[in-house]
N, C-alpha and C. Protein backbone atom coordinates (compact mmCIF):
# COMPACT_ATOMS: atom_id res chain seq x y z
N UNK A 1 0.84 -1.18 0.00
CA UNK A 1 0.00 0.00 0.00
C UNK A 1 0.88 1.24 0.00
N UNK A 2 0.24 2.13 -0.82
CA UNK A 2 1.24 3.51 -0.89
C UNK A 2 0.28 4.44 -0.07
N UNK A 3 0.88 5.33 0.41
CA UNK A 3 0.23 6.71 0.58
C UNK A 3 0.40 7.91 0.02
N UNK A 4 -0.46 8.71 -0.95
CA UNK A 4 -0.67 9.07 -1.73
C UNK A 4 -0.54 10.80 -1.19
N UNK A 5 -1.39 10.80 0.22
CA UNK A 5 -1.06 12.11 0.58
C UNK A 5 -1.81 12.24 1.87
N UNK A 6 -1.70 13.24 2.67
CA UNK A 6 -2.79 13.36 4.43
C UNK A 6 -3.06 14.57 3.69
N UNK A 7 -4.38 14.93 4.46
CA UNK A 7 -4.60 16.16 4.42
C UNK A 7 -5.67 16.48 5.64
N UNK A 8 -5.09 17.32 6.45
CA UNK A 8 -6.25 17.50 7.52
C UNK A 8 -7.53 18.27 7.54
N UNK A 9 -8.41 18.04 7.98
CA UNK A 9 -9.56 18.57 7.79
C UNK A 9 -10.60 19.24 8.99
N UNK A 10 -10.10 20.67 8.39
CA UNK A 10 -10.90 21.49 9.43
C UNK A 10 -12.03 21.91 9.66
N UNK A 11 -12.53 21.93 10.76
CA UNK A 11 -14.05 22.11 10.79
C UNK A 11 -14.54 23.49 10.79
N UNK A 12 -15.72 24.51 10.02
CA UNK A 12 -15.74 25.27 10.42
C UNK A 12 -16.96 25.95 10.20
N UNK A 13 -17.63 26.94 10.10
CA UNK A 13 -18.97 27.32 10.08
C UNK A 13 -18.43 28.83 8.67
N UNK A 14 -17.51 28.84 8.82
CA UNK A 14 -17.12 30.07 8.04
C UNK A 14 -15.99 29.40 6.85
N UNK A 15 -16.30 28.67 5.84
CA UNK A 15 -15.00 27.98 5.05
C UNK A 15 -14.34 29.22 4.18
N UNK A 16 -15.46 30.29 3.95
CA UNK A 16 -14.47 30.93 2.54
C UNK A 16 -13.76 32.23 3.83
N UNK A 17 -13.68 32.48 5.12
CA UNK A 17 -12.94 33.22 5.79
C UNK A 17 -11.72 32.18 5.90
N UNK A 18 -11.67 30.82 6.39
CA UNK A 18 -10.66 30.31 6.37
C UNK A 18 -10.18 29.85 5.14
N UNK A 19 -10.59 30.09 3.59
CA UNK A 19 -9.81 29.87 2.58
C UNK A 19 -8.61 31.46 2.62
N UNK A 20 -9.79 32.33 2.92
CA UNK A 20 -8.40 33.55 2.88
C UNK A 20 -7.56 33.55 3.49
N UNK A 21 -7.64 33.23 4.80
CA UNK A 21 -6.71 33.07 5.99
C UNK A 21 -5.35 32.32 5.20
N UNK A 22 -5.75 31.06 4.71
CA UNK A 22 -4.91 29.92 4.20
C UNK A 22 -4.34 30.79 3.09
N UNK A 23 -4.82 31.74 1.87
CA UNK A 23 -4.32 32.17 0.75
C UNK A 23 -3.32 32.97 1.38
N UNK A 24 -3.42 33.54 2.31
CA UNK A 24 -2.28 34.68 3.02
C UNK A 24 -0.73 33.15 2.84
N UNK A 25 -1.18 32.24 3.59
CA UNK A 25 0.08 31.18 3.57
C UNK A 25 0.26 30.67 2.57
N UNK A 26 -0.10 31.51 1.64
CA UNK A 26 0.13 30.38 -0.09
C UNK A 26 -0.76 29.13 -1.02
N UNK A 27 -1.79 29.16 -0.23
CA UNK A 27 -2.69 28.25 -0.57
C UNK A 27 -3.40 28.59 -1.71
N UNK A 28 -4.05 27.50 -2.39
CA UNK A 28 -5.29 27.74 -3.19
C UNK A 28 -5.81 27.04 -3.39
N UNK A 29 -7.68 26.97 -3.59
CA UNK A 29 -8.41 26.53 -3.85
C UNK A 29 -8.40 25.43 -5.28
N UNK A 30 -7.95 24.31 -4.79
CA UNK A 30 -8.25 23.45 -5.73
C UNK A 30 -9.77 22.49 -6.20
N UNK A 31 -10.25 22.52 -4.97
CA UNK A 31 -11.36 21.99 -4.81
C UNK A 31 -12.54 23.23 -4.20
N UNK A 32 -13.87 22.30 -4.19
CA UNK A 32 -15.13 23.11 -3.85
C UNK A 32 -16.52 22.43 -4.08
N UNK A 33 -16.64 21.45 -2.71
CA UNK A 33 -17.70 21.13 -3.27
C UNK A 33 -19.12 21.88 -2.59
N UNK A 34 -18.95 23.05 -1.63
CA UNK A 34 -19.49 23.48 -1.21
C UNK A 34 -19.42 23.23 0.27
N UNK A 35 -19.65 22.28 0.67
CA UNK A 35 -20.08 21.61 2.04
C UNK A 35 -18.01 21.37 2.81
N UNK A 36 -17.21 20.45 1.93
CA UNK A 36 -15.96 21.08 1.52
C UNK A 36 -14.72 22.03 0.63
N UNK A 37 -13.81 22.46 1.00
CA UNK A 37 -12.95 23.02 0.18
C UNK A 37 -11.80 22.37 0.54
N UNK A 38 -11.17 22.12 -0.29
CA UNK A 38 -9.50 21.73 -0.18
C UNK A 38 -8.86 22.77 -0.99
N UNK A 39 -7.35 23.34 -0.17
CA UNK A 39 -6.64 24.36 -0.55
C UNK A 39 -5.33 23.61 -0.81
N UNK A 40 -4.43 23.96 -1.83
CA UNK A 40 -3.30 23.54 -1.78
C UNK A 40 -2.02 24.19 -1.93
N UNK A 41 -1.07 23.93 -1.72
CA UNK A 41 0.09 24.65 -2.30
C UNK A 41 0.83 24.61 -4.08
N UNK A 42 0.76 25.69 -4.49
CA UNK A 42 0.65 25.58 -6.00
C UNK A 42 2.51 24.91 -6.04
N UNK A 43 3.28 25.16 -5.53
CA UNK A 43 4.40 24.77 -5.63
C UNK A 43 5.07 22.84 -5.35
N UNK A 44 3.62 22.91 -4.07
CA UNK A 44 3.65 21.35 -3.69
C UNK A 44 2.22 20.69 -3.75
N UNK A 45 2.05 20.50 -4.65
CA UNK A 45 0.50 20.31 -4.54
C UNK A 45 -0.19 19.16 -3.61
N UNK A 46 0.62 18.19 -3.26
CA UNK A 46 0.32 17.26 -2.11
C UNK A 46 -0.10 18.22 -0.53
N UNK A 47 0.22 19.14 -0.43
CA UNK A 47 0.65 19.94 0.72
C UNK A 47 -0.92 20.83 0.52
N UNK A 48 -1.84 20.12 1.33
CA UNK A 48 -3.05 19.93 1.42
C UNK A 48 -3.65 20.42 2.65
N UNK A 49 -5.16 21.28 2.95
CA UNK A 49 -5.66 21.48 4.01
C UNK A 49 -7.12 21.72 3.51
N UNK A 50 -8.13 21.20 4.43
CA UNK A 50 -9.70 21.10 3.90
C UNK A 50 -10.44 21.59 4.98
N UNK A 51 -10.98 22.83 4.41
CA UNK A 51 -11.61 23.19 5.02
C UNK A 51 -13.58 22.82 5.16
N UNK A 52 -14.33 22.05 6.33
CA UNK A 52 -15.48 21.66 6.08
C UNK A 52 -16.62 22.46 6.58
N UNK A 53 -17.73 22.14 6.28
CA UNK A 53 -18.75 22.65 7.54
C UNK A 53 -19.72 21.31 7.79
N UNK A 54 -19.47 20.50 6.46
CA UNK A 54 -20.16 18.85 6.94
C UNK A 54 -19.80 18.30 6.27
N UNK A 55 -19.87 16.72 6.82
CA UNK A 55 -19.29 15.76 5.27
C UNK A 55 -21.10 15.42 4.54
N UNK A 56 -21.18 15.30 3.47
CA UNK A 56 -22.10 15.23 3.11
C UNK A 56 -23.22 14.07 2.61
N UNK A 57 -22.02 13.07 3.09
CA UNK A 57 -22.61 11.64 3.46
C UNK A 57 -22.42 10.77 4.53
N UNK A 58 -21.18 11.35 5.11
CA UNK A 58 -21.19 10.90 6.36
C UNK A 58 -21.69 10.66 7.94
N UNK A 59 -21.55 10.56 8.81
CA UNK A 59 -22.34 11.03 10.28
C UNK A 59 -21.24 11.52 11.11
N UNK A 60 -20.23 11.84 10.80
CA UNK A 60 -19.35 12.28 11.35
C UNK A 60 -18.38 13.27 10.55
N UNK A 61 -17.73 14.46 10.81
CA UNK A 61 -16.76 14.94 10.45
C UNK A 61 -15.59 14.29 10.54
N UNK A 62 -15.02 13.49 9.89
CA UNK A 62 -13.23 13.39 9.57
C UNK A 62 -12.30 14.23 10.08
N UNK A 63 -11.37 14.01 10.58
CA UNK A 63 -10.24 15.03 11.51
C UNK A 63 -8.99 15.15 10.61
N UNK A 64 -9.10 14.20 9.62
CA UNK A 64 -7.96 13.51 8.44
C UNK A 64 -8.35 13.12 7.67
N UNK A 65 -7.97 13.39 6.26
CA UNK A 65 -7.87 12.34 5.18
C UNK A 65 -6.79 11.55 5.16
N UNK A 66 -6.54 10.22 4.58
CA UNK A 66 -5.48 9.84 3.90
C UNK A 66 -5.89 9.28 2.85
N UNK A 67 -5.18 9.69 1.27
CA UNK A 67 -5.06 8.91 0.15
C UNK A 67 -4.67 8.03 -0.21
N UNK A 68 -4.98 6.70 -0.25
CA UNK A 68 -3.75 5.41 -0.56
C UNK A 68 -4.54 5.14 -2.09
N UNK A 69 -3.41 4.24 -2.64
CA UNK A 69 -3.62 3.50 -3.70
C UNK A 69 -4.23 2.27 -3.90
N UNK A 70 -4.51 1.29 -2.88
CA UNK A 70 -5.40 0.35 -2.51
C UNK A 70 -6.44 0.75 -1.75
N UNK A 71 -7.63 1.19 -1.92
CA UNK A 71 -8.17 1.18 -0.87
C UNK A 71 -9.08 0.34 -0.10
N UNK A 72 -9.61 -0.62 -0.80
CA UNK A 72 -9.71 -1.68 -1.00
C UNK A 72 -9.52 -3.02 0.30
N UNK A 73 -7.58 -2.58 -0.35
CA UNK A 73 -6.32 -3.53 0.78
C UNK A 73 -6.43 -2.93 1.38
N UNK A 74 -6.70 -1.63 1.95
CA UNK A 74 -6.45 -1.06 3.22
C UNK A 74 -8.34 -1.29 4.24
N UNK A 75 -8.87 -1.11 3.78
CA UNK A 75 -10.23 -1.63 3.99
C UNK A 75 -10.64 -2.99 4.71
N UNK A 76 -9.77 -4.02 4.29
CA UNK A 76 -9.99 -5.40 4.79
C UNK A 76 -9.07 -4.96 5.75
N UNK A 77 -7.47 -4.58 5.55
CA UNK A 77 -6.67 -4.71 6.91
C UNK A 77 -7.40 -4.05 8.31
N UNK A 78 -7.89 -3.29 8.33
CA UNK A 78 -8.09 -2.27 9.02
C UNK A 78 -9.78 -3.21 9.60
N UNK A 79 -10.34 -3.21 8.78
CA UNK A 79 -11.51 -4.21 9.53
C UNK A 79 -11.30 -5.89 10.16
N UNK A 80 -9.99 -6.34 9.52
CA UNK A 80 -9.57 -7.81 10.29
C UNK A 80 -8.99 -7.32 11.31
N UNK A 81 -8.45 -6.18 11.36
CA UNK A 81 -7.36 -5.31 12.74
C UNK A 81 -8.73 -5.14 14.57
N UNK A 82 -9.99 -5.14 13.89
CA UNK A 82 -10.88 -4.86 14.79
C UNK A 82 -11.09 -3.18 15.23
N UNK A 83 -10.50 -2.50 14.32
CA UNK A 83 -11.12 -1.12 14.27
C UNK A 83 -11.98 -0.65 14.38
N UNK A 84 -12.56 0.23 14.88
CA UNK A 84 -13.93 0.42 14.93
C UNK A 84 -14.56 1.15 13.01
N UNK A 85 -15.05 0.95 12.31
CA UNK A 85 -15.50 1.53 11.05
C UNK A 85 -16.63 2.05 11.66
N UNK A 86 -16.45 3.68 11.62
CA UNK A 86 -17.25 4.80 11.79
C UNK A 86 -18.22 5.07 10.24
N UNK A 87 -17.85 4.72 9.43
CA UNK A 87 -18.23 5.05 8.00
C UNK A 87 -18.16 3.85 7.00
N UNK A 88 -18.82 2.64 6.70
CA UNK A 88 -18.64 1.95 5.32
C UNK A 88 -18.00 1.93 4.11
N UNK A 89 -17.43 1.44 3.93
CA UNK A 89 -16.92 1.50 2.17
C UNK A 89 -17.53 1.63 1.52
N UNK A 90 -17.41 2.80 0.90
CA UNK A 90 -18.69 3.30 -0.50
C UNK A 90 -18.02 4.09 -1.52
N UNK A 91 -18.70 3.73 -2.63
CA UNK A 91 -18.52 5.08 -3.53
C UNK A 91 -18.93 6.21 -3.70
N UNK A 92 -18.07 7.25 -3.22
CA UNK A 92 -19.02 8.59 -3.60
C UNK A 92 -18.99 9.04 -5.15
N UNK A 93 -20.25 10.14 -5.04
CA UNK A 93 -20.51 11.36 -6.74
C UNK A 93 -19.86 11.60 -7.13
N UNK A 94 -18.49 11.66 -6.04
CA UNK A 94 -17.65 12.76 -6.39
C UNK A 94 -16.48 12.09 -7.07
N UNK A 95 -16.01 10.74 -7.14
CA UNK A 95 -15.59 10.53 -7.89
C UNK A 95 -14.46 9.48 -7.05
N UNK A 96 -14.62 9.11 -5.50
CA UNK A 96 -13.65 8.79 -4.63
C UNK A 96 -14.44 7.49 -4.35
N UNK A 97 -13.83 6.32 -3.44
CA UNK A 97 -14.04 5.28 -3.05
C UNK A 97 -13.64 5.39 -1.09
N UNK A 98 -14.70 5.69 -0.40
CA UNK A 98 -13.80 5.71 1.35
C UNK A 98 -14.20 5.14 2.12
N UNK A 99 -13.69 5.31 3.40
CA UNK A 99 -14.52 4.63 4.33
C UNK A 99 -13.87 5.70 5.77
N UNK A 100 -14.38 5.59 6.79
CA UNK A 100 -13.80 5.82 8.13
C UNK A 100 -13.89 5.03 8.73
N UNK A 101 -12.89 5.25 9.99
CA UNK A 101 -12.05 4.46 10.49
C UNK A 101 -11.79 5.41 12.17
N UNK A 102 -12.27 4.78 12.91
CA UNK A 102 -11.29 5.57 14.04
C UNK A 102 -10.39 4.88 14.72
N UNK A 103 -9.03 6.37 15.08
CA UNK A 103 -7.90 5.78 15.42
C UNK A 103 -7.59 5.69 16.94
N UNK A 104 -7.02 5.11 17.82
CA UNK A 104 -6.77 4.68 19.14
C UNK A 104 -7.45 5.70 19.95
N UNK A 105 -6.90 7.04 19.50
CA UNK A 105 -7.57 8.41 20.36
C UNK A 105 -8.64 8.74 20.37
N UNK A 106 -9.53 8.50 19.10
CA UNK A 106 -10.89 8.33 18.64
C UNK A 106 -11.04 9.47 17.35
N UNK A 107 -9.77 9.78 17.07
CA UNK A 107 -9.89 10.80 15.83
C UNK A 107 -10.50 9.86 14.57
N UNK A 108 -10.98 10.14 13.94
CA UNK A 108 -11.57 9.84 12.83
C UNK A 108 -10.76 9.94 11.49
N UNK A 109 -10.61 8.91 10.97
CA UNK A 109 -9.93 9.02 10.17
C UNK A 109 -10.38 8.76 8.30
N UNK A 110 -10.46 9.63 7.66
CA UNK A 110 -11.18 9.34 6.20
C UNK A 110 -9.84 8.41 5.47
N UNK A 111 -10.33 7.10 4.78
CA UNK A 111 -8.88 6.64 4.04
C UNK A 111 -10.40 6.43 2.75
N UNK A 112 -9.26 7.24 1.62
CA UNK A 112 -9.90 7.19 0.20
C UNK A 112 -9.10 6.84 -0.74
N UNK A 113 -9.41 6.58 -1.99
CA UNK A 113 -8.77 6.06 -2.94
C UNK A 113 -9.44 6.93 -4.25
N UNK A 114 -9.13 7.36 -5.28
CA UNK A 114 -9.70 8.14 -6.05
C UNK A 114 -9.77 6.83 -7.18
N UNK A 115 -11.07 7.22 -7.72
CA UNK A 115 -11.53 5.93 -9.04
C UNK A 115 -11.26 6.25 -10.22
């Protein structure tokens, strides 16, 4: 399994005040699906931050993404591991394959795979 990229994901009631905030540090809007934004660095484009106000299929806000290339393989490990799965394996609209996952602390963790 590779990892593709993290990107943390902030919660907030105000996303396009914290896209400016982020543009002051170099960021930009790569994404927008309304409900989220992801900003990136035009120089590093892995170098990722998402700003939310809900996930829009989920029941929980995500504290993290991670991108892998299996997601699949990472899906079975993580459910034979006895993890708790906060979220099902599904396909979203948007064009991704995820699931959640929470981690020891109880952060929530999004692992996606793009289709």
């Amino acid at each position: 399994m590779t990892v593709r990229r993290v990107v943390p994901n902030l919660q907030s009631e105000n996303p396009e005040r914290n896209g400016e905030f982020y543009g002051l540090l170099g960021f930009e809007e790569v994404m927008n699906h309304g409900w989220i934004t992801t900003l990136a660095s035009p120089s590093n484009p892995t170098a990722q931050v998402s700003v939310m106000t809900e996930d829009a299929t989920a029941p929980v806000h995500p504290d993290l993404s991670v991108e892998v290339d299996d997601v699949d393989a990472v899906y079975e490990a993580v459910r034979k591991s006895g993890a708790e799965i906060v979220h099902p394996l599904q396909d979203e609209e948007w064009g991704v394959r995820r699931f959640f996952v929470r981690d020891p602390d109880g952060r929530v963790v999004n692992v996606l795979g793009h289709r």
